[in-house]
C-alpha atoms as a PDB file:
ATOM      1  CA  UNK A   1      91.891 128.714 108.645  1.00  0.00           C
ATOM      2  CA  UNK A   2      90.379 125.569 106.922  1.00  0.00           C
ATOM      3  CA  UNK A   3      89.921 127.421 103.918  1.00  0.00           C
ATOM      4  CA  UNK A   4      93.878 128.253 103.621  1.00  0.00           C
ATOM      5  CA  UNK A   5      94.783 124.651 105.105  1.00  0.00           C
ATOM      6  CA  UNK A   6      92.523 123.868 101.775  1.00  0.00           C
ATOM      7  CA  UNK A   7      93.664 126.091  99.287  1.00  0.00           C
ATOM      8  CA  UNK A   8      97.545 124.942 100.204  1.00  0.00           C
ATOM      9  CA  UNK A   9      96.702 121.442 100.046  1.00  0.00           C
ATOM     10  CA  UNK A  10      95.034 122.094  96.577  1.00  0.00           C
ATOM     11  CA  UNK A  11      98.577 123.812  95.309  1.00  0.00           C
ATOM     12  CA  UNK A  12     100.930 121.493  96.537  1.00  0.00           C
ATOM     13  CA  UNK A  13      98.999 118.150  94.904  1.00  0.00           C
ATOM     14  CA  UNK A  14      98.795 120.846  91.189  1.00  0.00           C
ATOM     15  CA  UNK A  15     102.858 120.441  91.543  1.00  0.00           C
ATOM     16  CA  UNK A  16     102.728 116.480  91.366  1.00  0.00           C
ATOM     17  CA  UNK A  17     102.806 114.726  88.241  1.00  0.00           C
ATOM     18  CA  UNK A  18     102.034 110.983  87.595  1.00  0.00           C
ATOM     19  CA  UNK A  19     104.877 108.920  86.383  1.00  0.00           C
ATOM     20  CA  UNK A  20     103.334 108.156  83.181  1.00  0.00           C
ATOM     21  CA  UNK A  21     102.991 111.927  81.866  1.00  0.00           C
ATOM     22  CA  UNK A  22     106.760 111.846  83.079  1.00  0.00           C
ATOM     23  CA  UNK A  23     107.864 108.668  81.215  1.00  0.00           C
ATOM     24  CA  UNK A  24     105.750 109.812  78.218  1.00  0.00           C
ATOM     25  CA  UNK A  25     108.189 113.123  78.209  1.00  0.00           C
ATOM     26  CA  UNK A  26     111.028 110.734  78.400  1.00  0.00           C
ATOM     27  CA  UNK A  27     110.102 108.726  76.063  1.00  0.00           C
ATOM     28  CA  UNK A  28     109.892 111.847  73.835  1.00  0.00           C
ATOM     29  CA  UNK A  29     113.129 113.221  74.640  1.00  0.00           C
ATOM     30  CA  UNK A  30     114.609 109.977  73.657  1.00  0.00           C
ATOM     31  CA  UNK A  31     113.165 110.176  70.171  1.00  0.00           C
ATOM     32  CA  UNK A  32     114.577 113.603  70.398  1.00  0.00           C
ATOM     33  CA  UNK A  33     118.411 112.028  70.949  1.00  0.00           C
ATOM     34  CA  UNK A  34     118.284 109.309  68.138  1.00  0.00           C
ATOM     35  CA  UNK A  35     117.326 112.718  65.733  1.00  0.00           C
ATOM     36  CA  UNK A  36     119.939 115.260  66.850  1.00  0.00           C
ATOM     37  CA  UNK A  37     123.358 113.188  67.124  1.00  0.00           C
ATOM     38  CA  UNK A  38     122.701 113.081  71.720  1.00  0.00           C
ATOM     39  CA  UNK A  39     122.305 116.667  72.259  1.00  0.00           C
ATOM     40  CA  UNK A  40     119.111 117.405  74.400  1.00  0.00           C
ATOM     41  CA  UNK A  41     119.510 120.682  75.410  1.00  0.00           C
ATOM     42  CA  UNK A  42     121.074 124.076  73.422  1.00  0.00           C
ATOM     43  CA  UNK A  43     123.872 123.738  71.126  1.00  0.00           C
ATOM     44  CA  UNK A  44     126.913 125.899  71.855  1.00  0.00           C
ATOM     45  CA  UNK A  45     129.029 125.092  68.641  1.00  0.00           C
ATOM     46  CA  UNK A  46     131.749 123.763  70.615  1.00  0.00           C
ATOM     47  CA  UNK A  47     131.758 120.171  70.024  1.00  0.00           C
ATOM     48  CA  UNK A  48     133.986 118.129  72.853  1.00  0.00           C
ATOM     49  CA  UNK A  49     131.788 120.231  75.617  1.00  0.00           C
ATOM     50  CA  UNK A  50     128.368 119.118  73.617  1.00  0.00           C
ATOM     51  CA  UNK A  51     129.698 116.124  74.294  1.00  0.00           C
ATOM     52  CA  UNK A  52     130.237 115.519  77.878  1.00  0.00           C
ATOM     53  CA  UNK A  53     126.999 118.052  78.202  1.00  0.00           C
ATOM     54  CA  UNK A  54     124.986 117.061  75.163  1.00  0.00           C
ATOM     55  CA  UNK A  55     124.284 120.523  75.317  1.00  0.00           C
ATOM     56  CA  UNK A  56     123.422 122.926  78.034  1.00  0.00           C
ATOM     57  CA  UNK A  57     119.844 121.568  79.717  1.00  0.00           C
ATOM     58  CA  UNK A  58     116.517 123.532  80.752  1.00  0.00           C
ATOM     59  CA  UNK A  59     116.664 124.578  84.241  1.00  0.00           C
ATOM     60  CA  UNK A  60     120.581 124.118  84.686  1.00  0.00           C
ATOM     61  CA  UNK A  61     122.898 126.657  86.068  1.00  0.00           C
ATOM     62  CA  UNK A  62     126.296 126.026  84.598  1.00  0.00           C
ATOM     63  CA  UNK A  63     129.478 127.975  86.378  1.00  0.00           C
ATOM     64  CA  UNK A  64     132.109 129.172  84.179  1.00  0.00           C
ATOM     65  CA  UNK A  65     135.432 129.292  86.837  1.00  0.00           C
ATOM     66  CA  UNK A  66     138.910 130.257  85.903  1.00  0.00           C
ATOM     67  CA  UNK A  67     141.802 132.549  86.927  1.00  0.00           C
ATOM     68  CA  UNK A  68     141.164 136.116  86.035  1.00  0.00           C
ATOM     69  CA  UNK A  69     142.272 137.439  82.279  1.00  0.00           C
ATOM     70  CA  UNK A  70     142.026 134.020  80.493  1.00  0.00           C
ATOM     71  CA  UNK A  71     139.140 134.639  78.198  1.00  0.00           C
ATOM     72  CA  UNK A  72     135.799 133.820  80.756  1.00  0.00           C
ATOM     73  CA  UNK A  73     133.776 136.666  79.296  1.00  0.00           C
ATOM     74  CA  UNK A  74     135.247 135.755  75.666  1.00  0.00           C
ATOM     75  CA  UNK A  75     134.023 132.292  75.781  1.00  0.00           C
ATOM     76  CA  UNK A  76     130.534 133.170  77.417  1.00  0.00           C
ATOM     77  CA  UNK A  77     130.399 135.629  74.414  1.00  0.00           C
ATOM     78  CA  UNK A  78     130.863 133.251  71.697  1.00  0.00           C
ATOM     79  CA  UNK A  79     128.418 130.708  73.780  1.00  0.00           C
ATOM     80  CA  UNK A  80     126.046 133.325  73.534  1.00  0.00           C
ATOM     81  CA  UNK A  81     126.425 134.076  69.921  1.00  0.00           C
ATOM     82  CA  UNK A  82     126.521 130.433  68.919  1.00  0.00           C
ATOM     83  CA  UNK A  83     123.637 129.323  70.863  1.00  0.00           C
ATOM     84  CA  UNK A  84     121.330 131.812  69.370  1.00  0.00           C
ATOM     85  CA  UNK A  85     122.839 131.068  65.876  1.00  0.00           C
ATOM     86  CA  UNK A  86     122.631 127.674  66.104  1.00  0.00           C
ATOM     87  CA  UNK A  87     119.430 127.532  68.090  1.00  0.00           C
ATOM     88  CA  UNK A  88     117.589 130.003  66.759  1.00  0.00           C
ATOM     89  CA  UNK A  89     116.640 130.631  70.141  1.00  0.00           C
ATOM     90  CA  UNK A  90     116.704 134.145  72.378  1.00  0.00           C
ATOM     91  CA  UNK A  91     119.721 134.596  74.691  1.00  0.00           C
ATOM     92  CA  UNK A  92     120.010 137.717  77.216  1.00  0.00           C
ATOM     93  CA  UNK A  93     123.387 138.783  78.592  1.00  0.00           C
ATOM     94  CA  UNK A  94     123.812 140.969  82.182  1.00  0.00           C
ATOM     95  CA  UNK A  95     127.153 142.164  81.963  1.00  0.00           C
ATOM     96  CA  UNK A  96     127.701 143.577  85.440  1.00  0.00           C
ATOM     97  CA  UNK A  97     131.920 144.738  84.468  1.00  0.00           C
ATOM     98  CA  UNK A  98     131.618 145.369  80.512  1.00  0.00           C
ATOM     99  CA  UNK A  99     129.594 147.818  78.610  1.00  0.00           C
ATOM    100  CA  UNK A 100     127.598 146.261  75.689  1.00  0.00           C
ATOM    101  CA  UNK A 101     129.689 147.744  72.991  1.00  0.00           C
ATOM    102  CA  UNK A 102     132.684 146.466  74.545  1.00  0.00           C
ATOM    103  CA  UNK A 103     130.728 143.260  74.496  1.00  0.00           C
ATOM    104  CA  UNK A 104     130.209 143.548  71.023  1.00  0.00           C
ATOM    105  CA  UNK A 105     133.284 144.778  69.899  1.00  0.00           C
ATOM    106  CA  UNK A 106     134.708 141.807  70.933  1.00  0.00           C
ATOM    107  CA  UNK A 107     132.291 139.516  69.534  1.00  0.00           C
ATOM    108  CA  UNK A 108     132.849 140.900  65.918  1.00  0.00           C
ATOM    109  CA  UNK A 109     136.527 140.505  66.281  1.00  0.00           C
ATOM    110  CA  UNK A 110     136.347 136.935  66.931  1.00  0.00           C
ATOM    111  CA  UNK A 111     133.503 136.437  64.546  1.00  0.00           C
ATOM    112  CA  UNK A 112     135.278 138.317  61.899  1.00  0.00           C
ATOM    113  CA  UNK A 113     138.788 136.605  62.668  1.00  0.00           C
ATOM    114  CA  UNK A 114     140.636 140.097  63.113  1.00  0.00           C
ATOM    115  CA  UNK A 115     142.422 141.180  66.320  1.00  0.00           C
ATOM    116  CA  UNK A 116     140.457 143.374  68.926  1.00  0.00           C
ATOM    117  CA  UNK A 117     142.939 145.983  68.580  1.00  0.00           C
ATOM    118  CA  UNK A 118     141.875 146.863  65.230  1.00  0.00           C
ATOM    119  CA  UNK A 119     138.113 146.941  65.820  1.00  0.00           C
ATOM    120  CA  UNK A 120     139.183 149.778  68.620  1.00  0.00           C
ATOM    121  CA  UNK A 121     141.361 151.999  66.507  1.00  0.00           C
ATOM    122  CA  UNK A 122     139.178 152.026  63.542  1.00  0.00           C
ATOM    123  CA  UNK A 123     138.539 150.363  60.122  1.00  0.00           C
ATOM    124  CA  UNK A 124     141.674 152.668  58.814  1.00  0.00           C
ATOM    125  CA  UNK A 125     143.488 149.108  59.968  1.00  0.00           C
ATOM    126  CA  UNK A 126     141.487 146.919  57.770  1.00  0.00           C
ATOM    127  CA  UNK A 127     142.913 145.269  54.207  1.00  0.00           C
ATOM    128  CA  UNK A 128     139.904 144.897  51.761  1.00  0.00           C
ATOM    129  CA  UNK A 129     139.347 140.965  52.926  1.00  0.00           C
ATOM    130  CA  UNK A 130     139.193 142.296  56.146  1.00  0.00           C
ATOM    131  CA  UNK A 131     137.133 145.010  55.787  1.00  0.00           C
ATOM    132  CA  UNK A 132     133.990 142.768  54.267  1.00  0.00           C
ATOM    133  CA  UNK A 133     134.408 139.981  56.939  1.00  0.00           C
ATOM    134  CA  UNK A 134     134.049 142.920  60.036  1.00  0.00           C
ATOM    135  CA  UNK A 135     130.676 144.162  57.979  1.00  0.00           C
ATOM    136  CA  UNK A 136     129.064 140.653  57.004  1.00  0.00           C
ATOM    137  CA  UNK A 137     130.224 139.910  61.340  1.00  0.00           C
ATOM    138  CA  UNK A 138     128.186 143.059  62.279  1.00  0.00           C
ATOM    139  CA  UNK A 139     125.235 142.197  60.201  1.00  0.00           C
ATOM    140  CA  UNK A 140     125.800 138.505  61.281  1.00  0.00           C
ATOM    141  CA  UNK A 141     125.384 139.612  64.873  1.00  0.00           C
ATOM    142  CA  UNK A 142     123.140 142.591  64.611  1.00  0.00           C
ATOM    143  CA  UNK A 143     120.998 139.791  63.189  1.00  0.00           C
ATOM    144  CA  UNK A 144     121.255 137.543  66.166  1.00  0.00           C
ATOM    145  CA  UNK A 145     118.441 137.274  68.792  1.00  0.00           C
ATOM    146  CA  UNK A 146     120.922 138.699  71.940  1.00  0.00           C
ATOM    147  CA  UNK A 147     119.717 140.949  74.560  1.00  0.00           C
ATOM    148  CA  UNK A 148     122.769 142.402  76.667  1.00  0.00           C
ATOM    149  CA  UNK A 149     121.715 145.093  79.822  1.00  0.00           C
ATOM    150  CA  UNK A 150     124.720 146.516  81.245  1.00  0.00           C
ATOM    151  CA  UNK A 151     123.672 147.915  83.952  1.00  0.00           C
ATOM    152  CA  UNK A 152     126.305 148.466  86.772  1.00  0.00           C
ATOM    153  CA  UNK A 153     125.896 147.038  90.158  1.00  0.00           C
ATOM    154  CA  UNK A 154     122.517 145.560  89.581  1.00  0.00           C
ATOM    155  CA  UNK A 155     120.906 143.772  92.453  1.00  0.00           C
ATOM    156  CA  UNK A 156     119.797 140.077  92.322  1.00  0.00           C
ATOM    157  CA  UNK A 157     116.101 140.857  91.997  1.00  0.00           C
ATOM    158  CA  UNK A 158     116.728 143.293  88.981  1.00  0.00           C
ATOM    159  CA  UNK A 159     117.853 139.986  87.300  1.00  0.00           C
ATOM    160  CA  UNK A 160     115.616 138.068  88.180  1.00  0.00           C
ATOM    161  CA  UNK A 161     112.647 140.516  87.027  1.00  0.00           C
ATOM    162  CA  UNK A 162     114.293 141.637  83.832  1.00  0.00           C
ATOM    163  CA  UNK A 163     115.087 137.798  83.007  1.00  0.00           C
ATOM    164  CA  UNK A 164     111.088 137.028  83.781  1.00  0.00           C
ATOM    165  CA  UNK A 165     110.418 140.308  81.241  1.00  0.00           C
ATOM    166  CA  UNK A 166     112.213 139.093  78.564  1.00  0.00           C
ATOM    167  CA  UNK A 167     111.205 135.486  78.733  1.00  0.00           C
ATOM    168  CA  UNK A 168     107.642 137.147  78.723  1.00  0.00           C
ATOM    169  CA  UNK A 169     108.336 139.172  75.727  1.00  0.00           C
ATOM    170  CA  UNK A 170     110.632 136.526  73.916  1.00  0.00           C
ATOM    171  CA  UNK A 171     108.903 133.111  74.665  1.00  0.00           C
ATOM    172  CA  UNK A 172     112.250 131.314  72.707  1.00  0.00           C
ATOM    173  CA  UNK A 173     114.364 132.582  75.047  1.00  0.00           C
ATOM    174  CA  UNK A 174     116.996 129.631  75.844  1.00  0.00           C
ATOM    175  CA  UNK A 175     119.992 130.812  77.692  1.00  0.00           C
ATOM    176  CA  UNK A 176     120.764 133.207  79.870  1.00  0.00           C
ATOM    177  CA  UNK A 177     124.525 134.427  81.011  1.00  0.00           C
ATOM    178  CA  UNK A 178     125.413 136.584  83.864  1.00  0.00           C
ATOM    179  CA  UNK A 179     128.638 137.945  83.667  1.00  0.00           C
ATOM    180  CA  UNK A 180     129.965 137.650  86.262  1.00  0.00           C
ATOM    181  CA  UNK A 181     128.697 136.410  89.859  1.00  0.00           C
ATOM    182  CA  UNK A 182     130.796 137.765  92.020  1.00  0.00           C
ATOM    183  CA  UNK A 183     129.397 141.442  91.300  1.00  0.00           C
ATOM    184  CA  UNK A 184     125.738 140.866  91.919  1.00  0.00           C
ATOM    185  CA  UNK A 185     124.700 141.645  95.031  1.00  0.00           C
ATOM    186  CA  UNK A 186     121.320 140.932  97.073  1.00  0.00           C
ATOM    187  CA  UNK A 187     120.831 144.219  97.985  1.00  0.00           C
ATOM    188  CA  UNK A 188     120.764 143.531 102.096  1.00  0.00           C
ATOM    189  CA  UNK A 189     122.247 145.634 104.126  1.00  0.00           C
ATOM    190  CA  UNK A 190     123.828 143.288 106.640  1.00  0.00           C
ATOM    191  CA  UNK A 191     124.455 139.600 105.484  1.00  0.00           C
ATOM    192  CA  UNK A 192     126.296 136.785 107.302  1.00  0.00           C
ATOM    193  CA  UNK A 193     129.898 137.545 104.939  1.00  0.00           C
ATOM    194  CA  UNK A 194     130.003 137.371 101.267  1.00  0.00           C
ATOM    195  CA  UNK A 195     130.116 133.204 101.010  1.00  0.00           C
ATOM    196  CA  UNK A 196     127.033 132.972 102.427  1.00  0.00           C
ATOM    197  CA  UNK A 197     125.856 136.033 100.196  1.00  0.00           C
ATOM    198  CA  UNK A 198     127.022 134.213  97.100  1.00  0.00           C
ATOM    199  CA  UNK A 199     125.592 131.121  98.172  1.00  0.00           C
ATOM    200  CA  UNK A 200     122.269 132.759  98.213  1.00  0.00           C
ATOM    201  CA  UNK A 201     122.232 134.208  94.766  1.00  0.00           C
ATOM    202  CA  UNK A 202     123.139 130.900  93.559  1.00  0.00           C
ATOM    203  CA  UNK A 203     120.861 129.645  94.922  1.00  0.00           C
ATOM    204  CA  UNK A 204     118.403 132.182  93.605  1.00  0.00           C
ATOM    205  CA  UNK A 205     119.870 132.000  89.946  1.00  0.00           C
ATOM    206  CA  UNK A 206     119.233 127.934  89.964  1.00  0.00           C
ATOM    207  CA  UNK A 207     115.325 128.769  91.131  1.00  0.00           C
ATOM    208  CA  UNK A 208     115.447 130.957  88.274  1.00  0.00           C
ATOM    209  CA  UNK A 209     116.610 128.650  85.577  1.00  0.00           C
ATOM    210  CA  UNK A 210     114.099 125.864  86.973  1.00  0.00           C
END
């Protein structure tokens, strides 16, 4: 017993830090600011959110929330593309209602400027212009450091693992987007009622982003 009263005293005093390592990281990050216009954390190409943001931070968890069928998923997409464009970082994707070349279809549709319909019904559609700017998008984004698993009804602790895996195997990686929350599930056969569920995995995505 004094041994473990020991060894947990010995782990909780490794998780302080002094206030002077912690003003020297300031003081850093401040140096950081005057050099890249206020934006501290990841650069998502849109410029009036940067602002009020100045960029999404390390350990945040940001919630997109909007009525259904106004372009959610399209605007995560084009975070995700931007941020790893932009970045030059590693972003991974669990999209939990979309297979990944739906994902991607759409993706090269906005990045190539031409409507979603025609990327469905086939390059037949495309005028010359149009018809170099799909190819240079799909190189563009083939090129891109995005990791999308679409697995269907995957469980909170599948995230959570695969998001430690690729961090492990991709030590840039910068964002991660889960599309959407309201599908994941903890896997627990009898919970409280779904608020309380949600609450929890929001609770467990924000651990995970720390």
């Amino acid at each position: 017993m004094a041994t473990l009263k020991k060894v947990t005293e010995q782990r909780r005093i490794e998780k302080f830090r002094t206030a002077k390592e912690i003003s020297q990281r300031v003081e850093a990050e401040l140096q950081v600011i005057s050099r890249a216009d206020g934006l501290t954390g990841v650069d998502i190409g849109f410029r009036k959110i940067n602002n009020y943001t100045h960029g999404l931070q390390k350990g945040e968890v940001t919630i997109v929330a909007a009525r259904p069928s106004v372009g959610k998923t399209a605007f995560a997409l084009n975070v995700a593309y931007q941020a790893a464009r932009l970045n030059d970082i590693s972003v991974g994707i669990f999209s939990l209602e979309m297979p990944s070349e739906q994902l991607i279809k759409r993706l090269i549709a906005t990045d190539a400027t031409v409507s979603l319909d025609q990327i469905q019904t086939g390059s037949r559609f495309f005028n010359g212009t149009q018809r170099a700017q799909v190819a240079q998008s799909i190189k563009n984004i083939g090129n891109s450091k995005i990791f999308i698993d679409d697995t269907a009804g995957i469980k909170l602790l599948d995230i959570i693992a695969k998001s430690r895996q690729l961090k492990a195997a991709h030590e840039d990686l910068g964002l991660l987007i889960v599309d959407y929350i309201g599908l994941i599930t903890t896997g627990e056969k009898k919970t409280e009622s779904r608020q309380v569920e949600v609450s929890q995995i929001s609770r467990q995505l924000k651990e995970l982003a720390r």
